[in-house]
Protein backbone atom coordinates (compact mmCIF):
# COMPACT_ATOMS: atom_id res chain seq x y z
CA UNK A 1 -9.07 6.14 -33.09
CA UNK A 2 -6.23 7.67 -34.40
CA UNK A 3 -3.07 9.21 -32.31
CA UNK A 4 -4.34 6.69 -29.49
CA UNK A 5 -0.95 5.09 -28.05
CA UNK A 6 -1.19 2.32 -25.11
CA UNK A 7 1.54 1.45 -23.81
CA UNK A 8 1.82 -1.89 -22.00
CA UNK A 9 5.89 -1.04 -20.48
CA UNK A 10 5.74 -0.46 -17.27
CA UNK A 11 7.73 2.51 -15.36
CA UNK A 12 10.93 1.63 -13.93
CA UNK A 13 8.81 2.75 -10.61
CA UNK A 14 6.08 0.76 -11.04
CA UNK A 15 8.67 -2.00 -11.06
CA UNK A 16 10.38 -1.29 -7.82
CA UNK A 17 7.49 -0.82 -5.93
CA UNK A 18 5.64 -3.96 -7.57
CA UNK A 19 9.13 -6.24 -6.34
CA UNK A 20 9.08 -4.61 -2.73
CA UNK A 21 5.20 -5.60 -2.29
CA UNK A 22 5.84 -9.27 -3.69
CA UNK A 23 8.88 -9.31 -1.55
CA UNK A 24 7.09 -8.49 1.62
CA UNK A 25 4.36 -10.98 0.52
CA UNK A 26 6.51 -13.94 0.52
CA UNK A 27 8.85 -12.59 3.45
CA UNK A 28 6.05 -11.24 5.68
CA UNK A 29 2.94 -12.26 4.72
CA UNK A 30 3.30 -15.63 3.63
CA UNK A 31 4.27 -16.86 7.27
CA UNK A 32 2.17 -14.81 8.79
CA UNK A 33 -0.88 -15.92 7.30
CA UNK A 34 -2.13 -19.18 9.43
CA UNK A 35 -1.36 -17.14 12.62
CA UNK A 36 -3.01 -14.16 11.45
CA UNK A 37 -6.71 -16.84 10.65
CA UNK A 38 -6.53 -18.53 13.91
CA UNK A 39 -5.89 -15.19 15.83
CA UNK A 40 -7.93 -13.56 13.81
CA UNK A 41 -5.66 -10.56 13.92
CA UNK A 42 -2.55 -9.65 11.72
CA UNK A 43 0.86 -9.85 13.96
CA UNK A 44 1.98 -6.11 15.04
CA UNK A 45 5.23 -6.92 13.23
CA UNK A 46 3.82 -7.27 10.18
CA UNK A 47 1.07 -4.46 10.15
CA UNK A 48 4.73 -2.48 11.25
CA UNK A 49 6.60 -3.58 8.33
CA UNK A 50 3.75 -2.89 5.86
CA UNK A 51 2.62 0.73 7.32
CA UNK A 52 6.58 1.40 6.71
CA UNK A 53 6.61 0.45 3.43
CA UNK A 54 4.66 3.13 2.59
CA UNK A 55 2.82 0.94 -0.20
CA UNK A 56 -0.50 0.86 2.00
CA UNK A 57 -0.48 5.01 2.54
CA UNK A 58 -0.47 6.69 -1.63
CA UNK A 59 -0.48 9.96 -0.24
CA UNK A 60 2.41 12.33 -0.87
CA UNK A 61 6.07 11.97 1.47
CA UNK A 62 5.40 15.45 2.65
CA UNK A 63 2.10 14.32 4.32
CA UNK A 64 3.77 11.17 5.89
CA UNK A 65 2.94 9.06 2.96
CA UNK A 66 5.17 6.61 0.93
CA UNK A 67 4.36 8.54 -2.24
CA UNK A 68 1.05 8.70 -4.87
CA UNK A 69 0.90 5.82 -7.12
CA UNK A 70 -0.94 5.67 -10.05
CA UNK A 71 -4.15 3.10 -10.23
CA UNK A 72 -1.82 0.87 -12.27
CA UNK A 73 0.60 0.63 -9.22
CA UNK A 74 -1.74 0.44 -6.50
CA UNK A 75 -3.52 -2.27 -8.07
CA UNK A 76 -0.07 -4.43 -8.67
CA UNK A 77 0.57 -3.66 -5.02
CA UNK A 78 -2.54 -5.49 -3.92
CA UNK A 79 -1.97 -8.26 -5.99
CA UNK A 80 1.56 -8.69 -4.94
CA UNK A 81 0.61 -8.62 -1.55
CA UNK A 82 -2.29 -10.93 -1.90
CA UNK A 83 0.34 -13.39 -3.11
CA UNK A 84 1.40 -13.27 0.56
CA UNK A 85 -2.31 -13.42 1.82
CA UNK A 86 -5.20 -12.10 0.43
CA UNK A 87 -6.80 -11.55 3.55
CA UNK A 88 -4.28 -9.21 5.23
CA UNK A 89 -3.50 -7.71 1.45
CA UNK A 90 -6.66 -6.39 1.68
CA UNK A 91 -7.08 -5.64 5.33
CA UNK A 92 -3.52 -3.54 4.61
CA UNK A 93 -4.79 -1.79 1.67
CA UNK A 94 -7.98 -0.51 3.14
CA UNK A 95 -5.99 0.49 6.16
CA UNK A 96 -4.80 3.78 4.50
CA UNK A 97 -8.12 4.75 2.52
CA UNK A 98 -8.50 7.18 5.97
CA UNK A 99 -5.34 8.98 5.50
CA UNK A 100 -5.82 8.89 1.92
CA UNK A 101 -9.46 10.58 2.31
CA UNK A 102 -7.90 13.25 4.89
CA UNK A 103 -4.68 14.06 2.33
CA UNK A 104 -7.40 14.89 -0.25
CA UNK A 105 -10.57 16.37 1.36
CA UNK A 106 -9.08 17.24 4.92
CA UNK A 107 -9.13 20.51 6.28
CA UNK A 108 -5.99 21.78 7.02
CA UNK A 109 -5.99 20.95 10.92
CA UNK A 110 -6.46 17.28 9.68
CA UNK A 111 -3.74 17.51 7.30
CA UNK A 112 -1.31 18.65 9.70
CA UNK A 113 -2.29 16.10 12.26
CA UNK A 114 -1.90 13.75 9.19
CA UNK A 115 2.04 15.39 8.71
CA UNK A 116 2.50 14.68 12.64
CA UNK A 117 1.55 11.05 12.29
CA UNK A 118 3.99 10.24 9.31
């Protein structure tokens, strides 16, 4: 195939936001983890301090959202965070696919209810 470049260097982006979910991992996650499986819960504080990341919500600032990553991003976000705990990783990254679904296919009532939220 000829003219096809891949290019394995990642975005100066994709690095920042890849370091803030590992941080958060080990800062947040990480401790939380054992009282998160014997509560069977995630603490408030920490389902605070990832919905304010933004990393959990890839939907644009202007709806509320920490910005749109790319599928490269998003998927170094959720393994970062699973570093922390794969169980609330993934608990946290399903917990936009909603607002996600209503920044995309909403109507535009539900996208302004959407802006209100953020």
């Amino acid at each position: 195939m000829r003219g096809l470049t891949i290019t394995l260097t990642q975005s100066d982006e994709t690095v920042a936001v890849s370091e803030l979910a590992h941080e958060l991992a080990v800062k947040l996650l990480e401790p939380a983890a054992r009282q998160a499986e014997c509560e069977r819960a995630v603490p408030p504080s920490v389902w605070k301090a990832i919905f304010d990341s933004g990393l959990t919500t890839p939907i644009a600032e202007t709806l509320g959202g920490g910005g749109e990553f790319n599928t490269e991003t998003q998927c170094l976000i959720a393994e970062n965070l699973a570093y922390g705990d794969p169980g609330i990783a993934l608990a946290a990254m399903w917990s936009g696919a909603a607002a996600v679904l209503v920044a995309t296919l909403g109507t535009p009532e539900q996208i302004a209810l959407l802006k209100d939220l953020g």
